[in-house]
Structure formats: structure tokens, C-alpha cells
C-alpha atoms as a PDB file:
ATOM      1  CA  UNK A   1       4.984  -1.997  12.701  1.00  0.00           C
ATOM      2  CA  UNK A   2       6.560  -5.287  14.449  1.00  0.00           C
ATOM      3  CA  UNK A   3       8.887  -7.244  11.941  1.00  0.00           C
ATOM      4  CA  UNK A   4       7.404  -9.637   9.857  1.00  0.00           C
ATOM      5  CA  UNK A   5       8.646 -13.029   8.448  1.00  0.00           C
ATOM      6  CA  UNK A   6       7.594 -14.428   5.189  1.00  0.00           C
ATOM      7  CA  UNK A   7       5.235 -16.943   6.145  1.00  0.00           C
ATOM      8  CA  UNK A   8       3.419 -14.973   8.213  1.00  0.00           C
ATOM      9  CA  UNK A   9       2.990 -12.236   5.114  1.00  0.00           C
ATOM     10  CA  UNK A  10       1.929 -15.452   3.209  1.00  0.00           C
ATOM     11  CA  UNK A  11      -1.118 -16.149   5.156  1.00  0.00           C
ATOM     12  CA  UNK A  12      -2.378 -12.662   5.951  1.00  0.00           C
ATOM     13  CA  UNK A  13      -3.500 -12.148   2.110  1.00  0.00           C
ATOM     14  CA  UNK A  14      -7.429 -11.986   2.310  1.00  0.00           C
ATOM     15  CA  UNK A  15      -8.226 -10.783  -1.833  1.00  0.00           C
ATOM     16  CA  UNK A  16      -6.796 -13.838  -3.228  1.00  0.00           C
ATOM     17  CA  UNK A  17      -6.020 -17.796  -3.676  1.00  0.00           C
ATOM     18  CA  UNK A  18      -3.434 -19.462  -1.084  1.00  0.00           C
ATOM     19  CA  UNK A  19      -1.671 -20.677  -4.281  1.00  0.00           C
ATOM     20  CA  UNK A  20      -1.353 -16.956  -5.671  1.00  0.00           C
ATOM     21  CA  UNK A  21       0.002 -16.160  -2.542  1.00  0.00           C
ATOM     22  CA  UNK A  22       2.623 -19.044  -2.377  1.00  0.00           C
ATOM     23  CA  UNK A  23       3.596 -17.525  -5.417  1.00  0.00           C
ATOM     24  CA  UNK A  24       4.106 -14.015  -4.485  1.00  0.00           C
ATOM     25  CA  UNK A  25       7.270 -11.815  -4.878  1.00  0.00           C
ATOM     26  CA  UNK A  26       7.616 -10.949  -1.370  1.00  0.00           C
ATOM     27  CA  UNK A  27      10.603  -8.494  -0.068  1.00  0.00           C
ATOM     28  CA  UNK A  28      14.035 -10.681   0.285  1.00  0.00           C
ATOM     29  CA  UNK A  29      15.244  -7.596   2.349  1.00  0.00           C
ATOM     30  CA  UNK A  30      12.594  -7.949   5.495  1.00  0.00           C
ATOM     31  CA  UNK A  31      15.509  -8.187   7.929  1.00  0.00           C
ATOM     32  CA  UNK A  32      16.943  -4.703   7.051  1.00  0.00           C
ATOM     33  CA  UNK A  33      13.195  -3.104   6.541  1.00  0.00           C
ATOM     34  CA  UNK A  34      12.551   0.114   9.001  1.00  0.00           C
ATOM     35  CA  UNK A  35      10.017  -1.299  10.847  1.00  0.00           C
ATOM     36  CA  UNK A  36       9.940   1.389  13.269  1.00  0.00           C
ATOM     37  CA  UNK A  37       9.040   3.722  10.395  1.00  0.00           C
ATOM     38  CA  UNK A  38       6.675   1.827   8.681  1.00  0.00           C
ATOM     39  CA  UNK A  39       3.080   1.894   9.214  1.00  0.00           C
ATOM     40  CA  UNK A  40       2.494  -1.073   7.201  1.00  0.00           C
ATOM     41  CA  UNK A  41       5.108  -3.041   4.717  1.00  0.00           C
ATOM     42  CA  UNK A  42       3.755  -2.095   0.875  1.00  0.00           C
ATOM     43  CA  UNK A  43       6.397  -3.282  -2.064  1.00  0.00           C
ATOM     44  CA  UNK A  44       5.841  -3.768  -5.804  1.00  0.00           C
ATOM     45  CA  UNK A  45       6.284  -7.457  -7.429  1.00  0.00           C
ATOM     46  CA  UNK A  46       9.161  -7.053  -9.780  1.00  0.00           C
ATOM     47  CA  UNK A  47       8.289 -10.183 -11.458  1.00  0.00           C
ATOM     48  CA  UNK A  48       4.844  -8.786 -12.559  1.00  0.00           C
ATOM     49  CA  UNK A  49       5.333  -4.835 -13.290  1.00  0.00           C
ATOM     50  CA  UNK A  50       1.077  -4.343 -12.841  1.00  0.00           C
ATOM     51  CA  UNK A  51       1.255  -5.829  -9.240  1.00  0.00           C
ATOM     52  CA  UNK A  52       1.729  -4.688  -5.756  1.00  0.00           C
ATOM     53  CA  UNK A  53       1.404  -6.030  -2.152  1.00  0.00           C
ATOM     54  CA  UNK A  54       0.417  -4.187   1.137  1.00  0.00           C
ATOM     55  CA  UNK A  55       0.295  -5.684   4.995  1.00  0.00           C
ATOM     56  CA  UNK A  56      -1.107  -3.708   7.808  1.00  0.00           C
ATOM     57  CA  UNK A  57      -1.770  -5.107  10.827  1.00  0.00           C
ATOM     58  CA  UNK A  58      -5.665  -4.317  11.945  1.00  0.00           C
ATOM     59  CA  UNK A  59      -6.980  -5.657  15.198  1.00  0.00           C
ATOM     60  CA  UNK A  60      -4.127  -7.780  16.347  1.00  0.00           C
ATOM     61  CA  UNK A  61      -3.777  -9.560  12.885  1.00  0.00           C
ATOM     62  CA  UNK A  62      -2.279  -9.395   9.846  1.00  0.00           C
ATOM     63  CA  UNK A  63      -4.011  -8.480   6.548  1.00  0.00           C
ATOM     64  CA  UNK A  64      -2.494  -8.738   3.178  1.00  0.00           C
ATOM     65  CA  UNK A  65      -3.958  -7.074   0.566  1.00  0.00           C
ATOM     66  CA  UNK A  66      -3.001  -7.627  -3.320  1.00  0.00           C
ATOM     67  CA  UNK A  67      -2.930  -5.148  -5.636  1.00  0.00           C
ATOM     68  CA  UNK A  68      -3.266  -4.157  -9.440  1.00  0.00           C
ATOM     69  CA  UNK A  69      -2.517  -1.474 -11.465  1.00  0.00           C
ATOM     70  CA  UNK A  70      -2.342   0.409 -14.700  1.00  0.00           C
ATOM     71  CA  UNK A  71       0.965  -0.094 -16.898  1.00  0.00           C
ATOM     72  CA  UNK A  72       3.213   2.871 -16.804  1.00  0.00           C
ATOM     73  CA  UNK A  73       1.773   4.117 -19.937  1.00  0.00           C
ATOM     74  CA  UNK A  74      -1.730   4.500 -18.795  1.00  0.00           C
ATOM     75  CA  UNK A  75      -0.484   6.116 -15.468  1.00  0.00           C
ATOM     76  CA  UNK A  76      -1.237   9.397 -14.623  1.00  0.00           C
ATOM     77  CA  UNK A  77       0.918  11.990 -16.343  1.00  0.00           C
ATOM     78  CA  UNK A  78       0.449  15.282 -14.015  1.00  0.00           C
ATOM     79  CA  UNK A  79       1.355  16.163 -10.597  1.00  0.00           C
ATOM     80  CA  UNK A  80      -0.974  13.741  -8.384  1.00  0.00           C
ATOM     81  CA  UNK A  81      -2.314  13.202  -4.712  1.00  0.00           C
ATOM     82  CA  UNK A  82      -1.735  10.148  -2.885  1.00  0.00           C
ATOM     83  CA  UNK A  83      -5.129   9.044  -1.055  1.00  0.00           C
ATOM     84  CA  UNK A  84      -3.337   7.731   2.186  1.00  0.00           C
ATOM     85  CA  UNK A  85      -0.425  10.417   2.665  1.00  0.00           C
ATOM     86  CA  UNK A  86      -1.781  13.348   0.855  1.00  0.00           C
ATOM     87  CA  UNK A  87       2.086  12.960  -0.834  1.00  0.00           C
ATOM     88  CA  UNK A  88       2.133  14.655  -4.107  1.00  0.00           C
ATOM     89  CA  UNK A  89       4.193  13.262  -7.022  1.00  0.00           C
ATOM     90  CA  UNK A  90       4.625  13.756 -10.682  1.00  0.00           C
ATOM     91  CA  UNK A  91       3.316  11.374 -13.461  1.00  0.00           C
ATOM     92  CA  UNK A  92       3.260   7.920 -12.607  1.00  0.00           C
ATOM     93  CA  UNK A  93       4.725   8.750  -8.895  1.00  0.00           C
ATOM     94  CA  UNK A  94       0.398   8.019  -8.169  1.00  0.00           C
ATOM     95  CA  UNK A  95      -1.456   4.738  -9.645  1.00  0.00           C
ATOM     96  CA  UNK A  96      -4.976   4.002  -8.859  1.00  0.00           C
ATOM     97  CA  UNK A  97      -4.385   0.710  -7.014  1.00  0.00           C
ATOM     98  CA  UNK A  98      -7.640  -1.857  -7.033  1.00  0.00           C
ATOM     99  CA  UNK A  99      -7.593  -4.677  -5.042  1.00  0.00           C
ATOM    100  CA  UNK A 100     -10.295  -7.650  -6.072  1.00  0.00           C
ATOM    101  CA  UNK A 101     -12.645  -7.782  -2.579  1.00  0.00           C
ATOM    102  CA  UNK A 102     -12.352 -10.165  -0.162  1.00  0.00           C
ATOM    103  CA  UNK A 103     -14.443 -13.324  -0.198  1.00  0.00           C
ATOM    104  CA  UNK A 104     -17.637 -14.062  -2.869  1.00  0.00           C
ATOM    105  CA  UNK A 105     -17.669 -10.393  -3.738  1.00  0.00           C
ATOM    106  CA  UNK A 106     -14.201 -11.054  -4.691  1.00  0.00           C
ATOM    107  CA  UNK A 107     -14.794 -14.314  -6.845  1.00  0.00           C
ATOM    108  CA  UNK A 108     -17.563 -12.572  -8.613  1.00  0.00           C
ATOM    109  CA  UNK A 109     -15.215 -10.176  -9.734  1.00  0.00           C
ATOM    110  CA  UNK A 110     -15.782  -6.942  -7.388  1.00  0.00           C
ATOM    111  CA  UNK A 111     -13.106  -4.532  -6.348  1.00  0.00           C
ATOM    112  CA  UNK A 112     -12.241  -1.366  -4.892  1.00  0.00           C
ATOM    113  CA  UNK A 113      -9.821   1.380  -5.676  1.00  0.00           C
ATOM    114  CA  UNK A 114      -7.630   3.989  -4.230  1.00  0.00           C
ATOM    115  CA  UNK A 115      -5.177   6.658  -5.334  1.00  0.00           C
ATOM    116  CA  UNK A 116      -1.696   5.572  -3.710  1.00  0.00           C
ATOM    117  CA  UNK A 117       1.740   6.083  -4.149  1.00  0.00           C
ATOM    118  CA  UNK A 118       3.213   3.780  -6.736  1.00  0.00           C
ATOM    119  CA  UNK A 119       5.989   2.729  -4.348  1.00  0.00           C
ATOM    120  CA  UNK A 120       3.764   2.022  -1.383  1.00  0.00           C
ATOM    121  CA  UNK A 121       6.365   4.150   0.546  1.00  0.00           C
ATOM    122  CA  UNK A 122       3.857   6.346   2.423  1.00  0.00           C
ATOM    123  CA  UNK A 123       5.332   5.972   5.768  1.00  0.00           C
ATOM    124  CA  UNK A 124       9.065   7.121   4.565  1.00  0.00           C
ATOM    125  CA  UNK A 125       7.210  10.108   2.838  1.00  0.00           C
ATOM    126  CA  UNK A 126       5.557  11.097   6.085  1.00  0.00           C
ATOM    127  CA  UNK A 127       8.592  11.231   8.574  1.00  0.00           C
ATOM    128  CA  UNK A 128      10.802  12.803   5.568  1.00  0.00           C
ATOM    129  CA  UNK A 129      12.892   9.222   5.469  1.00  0.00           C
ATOM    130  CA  UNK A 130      12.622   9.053   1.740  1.00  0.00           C
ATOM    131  CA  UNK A 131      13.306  11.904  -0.435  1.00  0.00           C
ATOM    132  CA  UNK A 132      10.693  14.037  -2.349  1.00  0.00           C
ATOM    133  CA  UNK A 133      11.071  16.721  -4.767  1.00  0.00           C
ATOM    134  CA  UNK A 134      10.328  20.176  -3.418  1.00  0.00           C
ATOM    135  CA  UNK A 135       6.295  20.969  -2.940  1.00  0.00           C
ATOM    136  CA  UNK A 136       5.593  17.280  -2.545  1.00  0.00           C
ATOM    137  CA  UNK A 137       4.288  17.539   0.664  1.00  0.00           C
ATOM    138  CA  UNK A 138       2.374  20.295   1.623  1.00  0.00           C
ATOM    139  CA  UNK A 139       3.176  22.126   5.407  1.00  0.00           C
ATOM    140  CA  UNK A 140       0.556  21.105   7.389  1.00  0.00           C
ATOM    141  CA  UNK A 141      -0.839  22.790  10.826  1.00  0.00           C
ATOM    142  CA  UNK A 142      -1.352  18.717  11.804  1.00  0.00           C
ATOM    143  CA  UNK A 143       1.836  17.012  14.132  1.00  0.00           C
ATOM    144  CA  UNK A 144       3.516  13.601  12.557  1.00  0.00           C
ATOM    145  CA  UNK A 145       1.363  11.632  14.795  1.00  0.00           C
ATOM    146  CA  UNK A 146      -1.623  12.768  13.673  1.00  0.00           C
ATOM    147  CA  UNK A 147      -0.874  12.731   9.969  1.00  0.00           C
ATOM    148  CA  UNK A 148       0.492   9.056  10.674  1.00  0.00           C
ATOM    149  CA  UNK A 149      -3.200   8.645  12.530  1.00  0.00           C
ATOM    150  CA  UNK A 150      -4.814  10.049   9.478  1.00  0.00           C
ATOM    151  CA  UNK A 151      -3.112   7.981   6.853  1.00  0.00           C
ATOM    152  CA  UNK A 152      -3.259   4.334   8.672  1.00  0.00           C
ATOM    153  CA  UNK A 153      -7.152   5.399   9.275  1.00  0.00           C
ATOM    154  CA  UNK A 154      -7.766   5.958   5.093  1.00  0.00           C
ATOM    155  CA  UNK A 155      -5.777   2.718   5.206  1.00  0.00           C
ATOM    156  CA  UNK A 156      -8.234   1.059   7.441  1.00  0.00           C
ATOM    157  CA  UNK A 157     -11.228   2.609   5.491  1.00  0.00           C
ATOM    158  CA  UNK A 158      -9.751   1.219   2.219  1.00  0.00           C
ATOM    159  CA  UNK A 159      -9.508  -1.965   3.965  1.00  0.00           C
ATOM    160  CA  UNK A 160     -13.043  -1.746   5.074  1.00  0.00           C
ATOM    161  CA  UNK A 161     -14.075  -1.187   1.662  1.00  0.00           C
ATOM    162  CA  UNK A 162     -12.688  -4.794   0.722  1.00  0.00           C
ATOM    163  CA  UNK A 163     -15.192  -6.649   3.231  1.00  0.00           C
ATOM    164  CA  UNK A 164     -18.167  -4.252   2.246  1.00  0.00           C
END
């Protein structure tokens, strides 16, 4: 992923307000991300502990995508599969992450939801650039750049979702 700036992360939010995006954590650290490891820039809001953020970059442009989840006492408590990496992690390491939809399906109140890692940190999972306890990832017969084509295409398809 190319480096991004803030205003540019600013705009690219599509499932909400331009004022609740002016008022968005958003990373202070963007100058010392890995961009050449990331397949798209995912971070939690430490101001608001149920919220997340995720950018990808689809089609030439950027689209944000805000997220909710459950509290850490209604996350789940057993070993669990992350939808995008296939990463597993123990309780709360997983958090079923819905997004409100994109346009009137979104003001009416409509949303989609996926399985991802809490920490939005697929991309470090995948090329072994963040640790993981032992078992977390499973050996597979695919190469890195197909299960970095696989994840940033259940990405896209939870992306998709959001216009449906």
C-alpha cells in the first residue's frame, strides 16, 4: 500500500458523516507505518474502545470504512478464525466487526459484518511481521502472494457487501 496522509484517510470514509470523520482518531504514527507490508492501514480508535477504522485502496481510490464492535466482555472467549487472514487467535484476539452500509442503506440503519482480527493487523500476520502464538496460522500448500491475493479479495467482498 502507497503511504497515506491524514487528509486523504479523512475523505476516503464512505459508512459515515464528514463530521464523524473530522473527528476520527486516526494513526499519529503514519510516517513510520510499513507500508510495504500492509495491504491496507486498519487501527483501533483509542478514544472510543468499540471503534475501529480500515483503508484499502480499491480501483485507484481510497475507501475508508468505519467500524464497530462488541466490548471486550462480549468478545469471543475461544480460539477464533479471522475472516480475511484465516489468522487464528484466542478470546477476544477475533471481534465481529460491522460497519453501517454505505449511502441510504446506511442511514436507514443497515450493516454488514465480518469476523476480523481485533487489531486489524492482518497483513503483519501474513508475512510473519507480527508475532503469533504457536498454531495461529495454519501451514498452508498456498505461496504469500496468493494468501495476500486471497485476503485483500475477502476484503474487497466485504467491501462489496457495504454498497449491496
Amino acid at each position: 500500500m502507497k503511504p497515506l496522509d491524514e487528509r486523504a484517510i479523512r475523505r476516503s470514509f464512505v459508512n459515515c458523516s464528514k463530521g464523524e470523520a473530522a473527528r476520527m482518531a486516526v494513526p499519529r504514527d503514519l510516517d513510520r507505518m510499513p507500508w510495504d507490508d500492509l495491504d491496507f492501514l486498519g487501527w483501533r480508535d483509542p478514544g472510543a474502545p468499540d471503534r475501529s477504522c480500515l483503508v484499502v485502496e480499491r480501483d485507484g481510490a481510497l475507501v475508508g470504512v468505519a467500524l464497530r464492535f462488541p466490548s471486550a466482555r462480549r468478545t469471543l472467549t475461544h480460539r477464533s478464525m479471522c475472516s480475511l487472514c484465516l489468522t487464528t487467535h484466542p478470546g477476544g484476539g477475533v471481534s465481529l466487526m460491522t460497519a453501517r452500509k454505505a449511502g441510504a442503506a446506511g442511514r436507514e440503519g443497515n450493516s454488514v459484518g465480518l469476523y476480523m482480527c481485533t487489531d486489524l493487523a492482518c497483513s503483519l500476520y501474513l508475512r510473519g511481521r507480527k508475532p503469533l502464538e504457536p498454531g495461529a496460522r495454519f501451514e498452508e500448500s498456498l505461496t504469500l502472494e496468493e494468501q495476500i491475493a486471497r485476503t485483500t479479495d475477502n476484503l474487497s467482498a466485504f467491501v462489496d457487501r457495504l454498497y449491496a
